[in-house]
Protein backbone atom coordinates (compact mmCIF):
# COMPACT_ATOMS: atom_id res chain seq x y z
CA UNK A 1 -13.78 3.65 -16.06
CA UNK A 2 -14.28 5.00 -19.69
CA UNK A 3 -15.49 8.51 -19.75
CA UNK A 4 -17.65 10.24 -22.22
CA UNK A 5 -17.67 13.98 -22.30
CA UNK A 6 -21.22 15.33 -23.31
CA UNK A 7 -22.12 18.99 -24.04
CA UNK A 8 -25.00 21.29 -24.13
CA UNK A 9 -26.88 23.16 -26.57
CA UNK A 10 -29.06 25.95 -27.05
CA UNK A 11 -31.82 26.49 -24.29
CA UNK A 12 -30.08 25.51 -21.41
CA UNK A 13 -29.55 28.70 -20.53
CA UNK A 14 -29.92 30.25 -16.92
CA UNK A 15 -29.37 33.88 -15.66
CA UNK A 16 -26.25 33.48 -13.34
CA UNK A 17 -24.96 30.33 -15.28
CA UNK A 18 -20.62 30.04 -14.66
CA UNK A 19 -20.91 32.64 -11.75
CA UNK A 20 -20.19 29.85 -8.66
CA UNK A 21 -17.06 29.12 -11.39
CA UNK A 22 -15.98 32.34 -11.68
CA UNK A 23 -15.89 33.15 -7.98
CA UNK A 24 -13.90 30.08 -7.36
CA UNK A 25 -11.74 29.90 -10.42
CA UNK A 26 -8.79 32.12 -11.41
CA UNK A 27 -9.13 30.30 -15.15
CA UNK A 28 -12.94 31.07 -14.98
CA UNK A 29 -12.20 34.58 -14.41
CA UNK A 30 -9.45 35.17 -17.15
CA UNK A 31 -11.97 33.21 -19.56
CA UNK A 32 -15.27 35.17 -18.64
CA UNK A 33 -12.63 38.42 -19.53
CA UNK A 34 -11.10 37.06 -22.43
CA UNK A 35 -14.27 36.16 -24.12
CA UNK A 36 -16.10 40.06 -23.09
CA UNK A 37 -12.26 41.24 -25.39
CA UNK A 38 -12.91 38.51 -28.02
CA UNK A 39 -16.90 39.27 -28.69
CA UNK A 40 -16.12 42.90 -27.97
CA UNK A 41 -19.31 42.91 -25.69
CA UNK A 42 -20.30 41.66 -22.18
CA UNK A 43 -21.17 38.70 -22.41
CA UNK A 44 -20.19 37.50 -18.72
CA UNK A 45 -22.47 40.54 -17.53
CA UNK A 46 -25.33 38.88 -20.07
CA UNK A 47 -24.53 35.16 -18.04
CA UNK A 48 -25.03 36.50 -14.43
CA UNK A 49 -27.62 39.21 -14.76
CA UNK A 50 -29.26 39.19 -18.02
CA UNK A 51 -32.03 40.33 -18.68
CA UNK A 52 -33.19 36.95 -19.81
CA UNK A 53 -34.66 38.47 -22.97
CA UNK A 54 -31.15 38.98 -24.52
CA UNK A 55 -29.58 36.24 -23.02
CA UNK A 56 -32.34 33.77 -24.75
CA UNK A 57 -31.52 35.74 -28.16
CA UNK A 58 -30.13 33.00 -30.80
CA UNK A 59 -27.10 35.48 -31.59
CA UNK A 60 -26.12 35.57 -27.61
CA UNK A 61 -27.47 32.28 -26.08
CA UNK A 62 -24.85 30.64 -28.33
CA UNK A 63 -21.61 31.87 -27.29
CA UNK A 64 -23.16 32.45 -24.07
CA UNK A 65 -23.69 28.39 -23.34
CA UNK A 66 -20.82 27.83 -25.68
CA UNK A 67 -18.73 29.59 -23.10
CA UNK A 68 -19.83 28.41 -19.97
CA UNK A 69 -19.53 24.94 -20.78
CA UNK A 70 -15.60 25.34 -21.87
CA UNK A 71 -14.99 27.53 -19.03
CA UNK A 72 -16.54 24.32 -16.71
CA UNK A 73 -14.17 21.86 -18.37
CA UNK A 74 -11.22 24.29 -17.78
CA UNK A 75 -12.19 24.21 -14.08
CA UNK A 76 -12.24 20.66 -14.12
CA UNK A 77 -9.17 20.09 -15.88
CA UNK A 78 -7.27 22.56 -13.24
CA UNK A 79 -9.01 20.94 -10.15
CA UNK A 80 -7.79 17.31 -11.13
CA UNK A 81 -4.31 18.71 -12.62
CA UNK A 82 -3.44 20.24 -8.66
CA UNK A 83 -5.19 17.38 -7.16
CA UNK A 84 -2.97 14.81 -8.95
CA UNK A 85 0.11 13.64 -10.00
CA UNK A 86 1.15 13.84 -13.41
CA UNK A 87 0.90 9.66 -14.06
CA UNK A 88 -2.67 10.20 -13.09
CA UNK A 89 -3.78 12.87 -15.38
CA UNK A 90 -5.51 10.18 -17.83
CA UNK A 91 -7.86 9.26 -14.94
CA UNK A 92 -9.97 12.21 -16.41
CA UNK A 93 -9.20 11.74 -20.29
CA UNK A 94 -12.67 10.94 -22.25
CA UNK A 95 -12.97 7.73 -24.98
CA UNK A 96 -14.94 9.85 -27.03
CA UNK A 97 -17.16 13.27 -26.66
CA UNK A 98 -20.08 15.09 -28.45
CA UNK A 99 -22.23 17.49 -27.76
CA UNK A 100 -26.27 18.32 -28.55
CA UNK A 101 -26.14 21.03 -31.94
CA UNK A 102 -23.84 23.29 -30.19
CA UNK A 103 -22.45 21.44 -27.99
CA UNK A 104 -20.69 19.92 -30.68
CA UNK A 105 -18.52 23.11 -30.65
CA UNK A 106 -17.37 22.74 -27.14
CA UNK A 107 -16.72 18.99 -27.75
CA UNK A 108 -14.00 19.92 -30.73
CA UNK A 109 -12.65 22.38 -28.84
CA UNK A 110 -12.06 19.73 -25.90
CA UNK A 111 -10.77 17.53 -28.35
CA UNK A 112 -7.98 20.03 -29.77
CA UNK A 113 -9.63 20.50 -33.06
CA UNK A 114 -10.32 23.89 -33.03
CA UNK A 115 -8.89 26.61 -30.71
CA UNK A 116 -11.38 28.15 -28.08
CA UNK A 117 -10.95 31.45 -29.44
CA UNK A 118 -12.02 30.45 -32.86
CA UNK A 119 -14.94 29.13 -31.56
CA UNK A 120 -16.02 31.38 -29.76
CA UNK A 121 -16.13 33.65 -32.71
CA UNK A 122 -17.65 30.93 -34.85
CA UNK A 123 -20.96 29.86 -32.70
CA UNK A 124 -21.47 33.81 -32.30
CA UNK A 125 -21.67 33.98 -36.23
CA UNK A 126 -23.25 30.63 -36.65
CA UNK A 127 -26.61 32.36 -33.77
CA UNK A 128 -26.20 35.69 -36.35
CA UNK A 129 -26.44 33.89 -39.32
CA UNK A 130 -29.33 31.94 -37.99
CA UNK A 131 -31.14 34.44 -36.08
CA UNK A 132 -31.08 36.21 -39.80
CA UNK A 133 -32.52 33.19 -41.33
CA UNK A 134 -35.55 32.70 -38.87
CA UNK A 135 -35.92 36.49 -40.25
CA UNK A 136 -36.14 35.20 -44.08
CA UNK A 137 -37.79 32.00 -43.64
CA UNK A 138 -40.08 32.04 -40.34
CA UNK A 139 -40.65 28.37 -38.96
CA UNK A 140 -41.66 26.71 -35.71
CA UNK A 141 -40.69 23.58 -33.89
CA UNK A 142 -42.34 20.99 -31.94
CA UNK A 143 -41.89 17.60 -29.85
CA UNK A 144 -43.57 14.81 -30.36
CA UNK A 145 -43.80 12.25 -27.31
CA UNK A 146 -44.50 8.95 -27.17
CA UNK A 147 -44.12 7.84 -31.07
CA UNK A 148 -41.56 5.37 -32.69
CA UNK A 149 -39.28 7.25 -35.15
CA UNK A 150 -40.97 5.89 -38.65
CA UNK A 151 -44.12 7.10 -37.77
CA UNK A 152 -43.22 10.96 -37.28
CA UNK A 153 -41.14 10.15 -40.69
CA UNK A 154 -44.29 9.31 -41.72
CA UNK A 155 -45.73 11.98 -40.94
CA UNK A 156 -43.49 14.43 -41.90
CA UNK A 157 -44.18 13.01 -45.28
CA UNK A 158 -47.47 13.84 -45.31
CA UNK A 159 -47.27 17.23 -43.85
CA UNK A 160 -43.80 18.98 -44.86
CA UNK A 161 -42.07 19.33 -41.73
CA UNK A 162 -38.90 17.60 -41.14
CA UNK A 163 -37.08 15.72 -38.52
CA UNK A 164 -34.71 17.86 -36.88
CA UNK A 165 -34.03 16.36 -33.50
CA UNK A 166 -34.01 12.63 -32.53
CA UNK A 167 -33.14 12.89 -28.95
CA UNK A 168 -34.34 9.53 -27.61
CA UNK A 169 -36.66 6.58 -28.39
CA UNK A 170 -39.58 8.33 -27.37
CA UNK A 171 -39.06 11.93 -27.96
CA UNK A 172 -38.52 13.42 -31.55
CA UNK A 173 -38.67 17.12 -32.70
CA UNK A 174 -39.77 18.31 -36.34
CA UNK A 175 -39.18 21.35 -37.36
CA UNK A 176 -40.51 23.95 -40.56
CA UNK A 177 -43.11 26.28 -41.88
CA UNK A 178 -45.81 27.12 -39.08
CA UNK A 179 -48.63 25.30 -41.63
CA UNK A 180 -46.26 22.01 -42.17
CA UNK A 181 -45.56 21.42 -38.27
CA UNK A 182 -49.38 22.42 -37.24
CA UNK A 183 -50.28 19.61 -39.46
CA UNK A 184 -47.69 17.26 -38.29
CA UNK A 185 -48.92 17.92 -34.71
CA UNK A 186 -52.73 17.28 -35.18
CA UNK A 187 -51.65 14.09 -37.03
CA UNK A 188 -49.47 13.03 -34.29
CA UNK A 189 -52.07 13.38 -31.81
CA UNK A 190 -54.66 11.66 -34.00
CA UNK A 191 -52.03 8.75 -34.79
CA UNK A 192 -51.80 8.37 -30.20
CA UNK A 193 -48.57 10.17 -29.55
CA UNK A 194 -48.64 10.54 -25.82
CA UNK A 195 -47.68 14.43 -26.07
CA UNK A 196 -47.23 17.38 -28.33
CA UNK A 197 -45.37 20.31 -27.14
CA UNK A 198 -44.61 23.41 -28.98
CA UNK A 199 -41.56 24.43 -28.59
CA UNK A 200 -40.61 28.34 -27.20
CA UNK A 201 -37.79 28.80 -29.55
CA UNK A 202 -37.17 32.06 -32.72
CA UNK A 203 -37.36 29.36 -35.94
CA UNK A 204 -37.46 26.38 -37.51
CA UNK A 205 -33.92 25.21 -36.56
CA UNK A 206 -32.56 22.19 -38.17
CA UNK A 207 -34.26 22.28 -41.35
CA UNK A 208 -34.45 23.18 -45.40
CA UNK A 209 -35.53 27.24 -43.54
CA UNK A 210 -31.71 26.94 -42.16
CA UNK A 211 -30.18 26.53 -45.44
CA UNK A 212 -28.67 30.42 -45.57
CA UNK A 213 -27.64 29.98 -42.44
CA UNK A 214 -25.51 26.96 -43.33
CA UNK A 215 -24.18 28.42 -46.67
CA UNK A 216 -23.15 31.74 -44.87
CA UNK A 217 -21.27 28.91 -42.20
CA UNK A 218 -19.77 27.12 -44.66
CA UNK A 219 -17.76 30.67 -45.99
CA UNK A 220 -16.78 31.61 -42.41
CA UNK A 221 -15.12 27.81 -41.46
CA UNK A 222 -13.11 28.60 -44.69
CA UNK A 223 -11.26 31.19 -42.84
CA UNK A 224 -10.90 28.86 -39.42
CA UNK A 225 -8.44 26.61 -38.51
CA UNK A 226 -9.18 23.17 -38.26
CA UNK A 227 -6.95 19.99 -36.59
CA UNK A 228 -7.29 16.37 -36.74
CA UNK A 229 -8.67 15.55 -33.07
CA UNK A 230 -6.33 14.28 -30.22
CA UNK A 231 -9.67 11.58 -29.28
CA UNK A 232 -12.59 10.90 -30.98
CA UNK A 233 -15.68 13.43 -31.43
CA UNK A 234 -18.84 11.74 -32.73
CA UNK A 235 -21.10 13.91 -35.03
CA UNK A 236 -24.81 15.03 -35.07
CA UNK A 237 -25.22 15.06 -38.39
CA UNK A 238 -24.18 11.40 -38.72
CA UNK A 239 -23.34 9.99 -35.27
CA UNK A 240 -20.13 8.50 -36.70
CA UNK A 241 -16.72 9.22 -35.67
CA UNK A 242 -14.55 12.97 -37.24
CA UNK A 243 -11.75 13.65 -36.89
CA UNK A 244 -10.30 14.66 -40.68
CA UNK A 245 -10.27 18.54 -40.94
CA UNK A 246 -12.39 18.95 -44.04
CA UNK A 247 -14.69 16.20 -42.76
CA UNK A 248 -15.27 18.35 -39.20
CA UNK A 249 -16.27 21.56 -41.52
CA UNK A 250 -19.05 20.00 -43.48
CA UNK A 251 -20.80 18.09 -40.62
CA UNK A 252 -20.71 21.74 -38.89
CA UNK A 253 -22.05 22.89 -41.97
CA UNK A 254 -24.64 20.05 -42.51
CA UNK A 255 -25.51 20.03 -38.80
CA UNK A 256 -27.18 23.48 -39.14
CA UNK A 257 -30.44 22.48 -41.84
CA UNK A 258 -30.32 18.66 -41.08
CA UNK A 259 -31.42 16.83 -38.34
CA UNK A 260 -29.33 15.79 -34.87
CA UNK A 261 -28.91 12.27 -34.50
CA UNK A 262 -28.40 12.61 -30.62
CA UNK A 263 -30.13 8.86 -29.86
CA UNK A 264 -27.60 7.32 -32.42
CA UNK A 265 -24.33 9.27 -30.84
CA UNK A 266 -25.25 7.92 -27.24
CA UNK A 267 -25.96 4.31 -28.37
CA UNK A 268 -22.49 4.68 -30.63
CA UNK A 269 -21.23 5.57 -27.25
CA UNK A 270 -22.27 2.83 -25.44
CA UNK A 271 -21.02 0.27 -28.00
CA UNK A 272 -17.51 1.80 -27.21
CA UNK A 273 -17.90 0.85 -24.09
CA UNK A 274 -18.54 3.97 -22.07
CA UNK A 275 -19.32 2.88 -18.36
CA UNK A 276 -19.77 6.97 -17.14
CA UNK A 277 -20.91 10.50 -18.99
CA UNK A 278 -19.98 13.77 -17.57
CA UNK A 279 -22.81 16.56 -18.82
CA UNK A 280 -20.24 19.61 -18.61
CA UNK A 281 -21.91 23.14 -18.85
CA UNK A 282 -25.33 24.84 -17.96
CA UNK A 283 -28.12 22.86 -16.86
CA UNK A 284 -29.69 18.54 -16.69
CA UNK A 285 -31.08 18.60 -20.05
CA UNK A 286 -28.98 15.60 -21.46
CA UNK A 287 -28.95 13.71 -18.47
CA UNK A 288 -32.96 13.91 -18.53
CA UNK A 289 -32.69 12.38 -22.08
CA UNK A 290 -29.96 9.80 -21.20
CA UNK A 291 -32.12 8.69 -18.73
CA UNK A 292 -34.95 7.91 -21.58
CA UNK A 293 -32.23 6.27 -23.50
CA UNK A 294 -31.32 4.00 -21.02
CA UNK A 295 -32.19 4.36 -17.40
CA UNK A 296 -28.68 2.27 -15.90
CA UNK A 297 -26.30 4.85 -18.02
CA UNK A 298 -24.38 6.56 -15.19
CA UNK A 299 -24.46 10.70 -15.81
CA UNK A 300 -22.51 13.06 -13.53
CA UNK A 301 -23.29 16.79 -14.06
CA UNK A 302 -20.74 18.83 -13.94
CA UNK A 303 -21.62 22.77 -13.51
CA UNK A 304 -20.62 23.93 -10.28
CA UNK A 305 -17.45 23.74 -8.15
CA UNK A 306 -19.28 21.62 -5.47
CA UNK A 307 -19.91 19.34 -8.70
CA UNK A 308 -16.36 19.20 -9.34
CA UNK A 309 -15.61 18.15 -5.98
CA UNK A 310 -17.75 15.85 -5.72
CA UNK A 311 -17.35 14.22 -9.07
CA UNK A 312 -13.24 14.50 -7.33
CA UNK A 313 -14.20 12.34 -4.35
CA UNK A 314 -16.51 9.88 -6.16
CA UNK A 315 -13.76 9.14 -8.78
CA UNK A 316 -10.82 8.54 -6.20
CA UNK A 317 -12.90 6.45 -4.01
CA UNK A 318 -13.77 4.37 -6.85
CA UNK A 319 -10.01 4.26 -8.31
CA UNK A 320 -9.10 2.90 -4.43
């Protein structure tokens, strides 16, 4: 089997997300604690109670998913590491990982690039510096459903928004001022797209509005430490393979005003041969969009100890 790690971004989000973890994990517990000392606020309080208000808040949602989804991999790595001997270990090592916008974080953490406490910090200031630029330059996003990718370029052309999510053949999101993606929508919907949805989010993420944001990102990485990853991490911004230091720090940086090439980094995946994809973290979101990619691609989510288990049971019958 080759393994693909995938990761979650912003919006999947759910009050009580890591709490079946923490109640069955001693490394969930120190985690959830370590992060409330690191962010010098509750944040594990924020994941199992709420209120959803703050929780859905750019500056909090991002650690907050951020967290949960390296606390899930932790559990995972610790339920396979007791269930199995050490020449089995690589049973459970990924060909390559990525991750949706954030997610990307937790997948060079998983990788060894960057140390979990550094990231932590870093997606906190990357929602703050972003939350402050939806402040500056207001913006809106929306999906478009059912439309090949040159026509929304098209589009987008004639109206000012941009592209800022390709997630899979059929479903694109632009992104911009309120006036450039209004105009984008009627024009989709005049042009036969099947659907479009606005979408309940604070600003026009991945776009030109995002461009503070991405400076003030850019200054903060040249304070963190960066490694050369121990397996290959594929990137939004260009769904190619990083792994050089200075290379990691610009796509993070470019990944905040340009678009996500999240079609791209799953078909790059499947060209390396990936037969399986473990969605680790909060919520279905990118198996829902695998499954528009390619309906055959085999996802396991992995978000609860059950789904550990399970995932546990499936893997050794299949290795028998």
């Amino acid at each position: 089997m080759r393994l693909a790690y995938l990761f979650p971004g912003q919006g999947t989000q759910f009050i009580g997300m890591g709490h079946d973890l923490y109640e069955n994990f001693d490394i969930a517990k120190e985690m959830f604690h370590k992060a409330n000392e690191i962010l010098k606020f509750d944040i594990m309080r924020l994941c199992f109670f709420g209120p959803r208000e703050e929780l859905t808040e750019t500056k909090n949602c991002q650690p907050a998913v951020f967290l949960v989804s390296m606390i899930t991999l932790r559990c995972l790595e610790k339920f396979f590491a007791e269930k199995l001997n050490s020449q089995n270990q690589n049973i459970l090592k990924p060909v390559v990982t990525g991750g949706l916008s954030l997610g990307e974080y937790a997948s060079l953490v998983a990788a060894g690039a960057i140390s979990f406490e550094d990231a932590l910090m870093l997606v906190r200031r990357r929602g703050e510096y972003m939350e402050e630029a939806t402040k500056l330059n207001p913006g809106i996003m929306s999906a478009i459903i059912g439309m090949e990718k040159e026509s929304v370029i098209k589009i987008c052309k004639e109206s000012g928004a941009e592209i800022a999510n390709v997630n899979s053949p059929e479903q694109i999101v632009i992104s911009g001022e309120a006036g450039s993606v209004e105009k984008a929508e009627n024009l989709a919907r005049s042009e036969g797209a099947r659907r479009v949805m606005r979408l309940n989010v604070s600003g026009a993420f991945h776009s030109s509005l995002m461009t503070q944001a991405a400076k003030k990102l850019m200054v903060y990485l040249n304070d963190v430490t960066v490694n050369k990853t121990e397996f290959t991490v594929l990137s939004n911004v260009n769904a190619y393979f990083s792994s050089l230091p200075q290379e990691i720090k610009a796509n993070l940086v470019n990944q905040v005003n340009n678009s996500t090439l999240w079609l791209d980094c799953i078909r790059t995946m499947v060209d390396l041969g990936v037969t399986s994809f473990l969605e680790i973290g909060p919520g279905k979101t990118l198996k829902g969009l695998l499954r528009k990619i390619d309906s055959n691609l085999i996802v396991h989510n992995i978000e609860t100890s059950q789904d550990i288990e399970n995932f546990y049971n499936e893997l050794i019958i299949e290795e028998v």
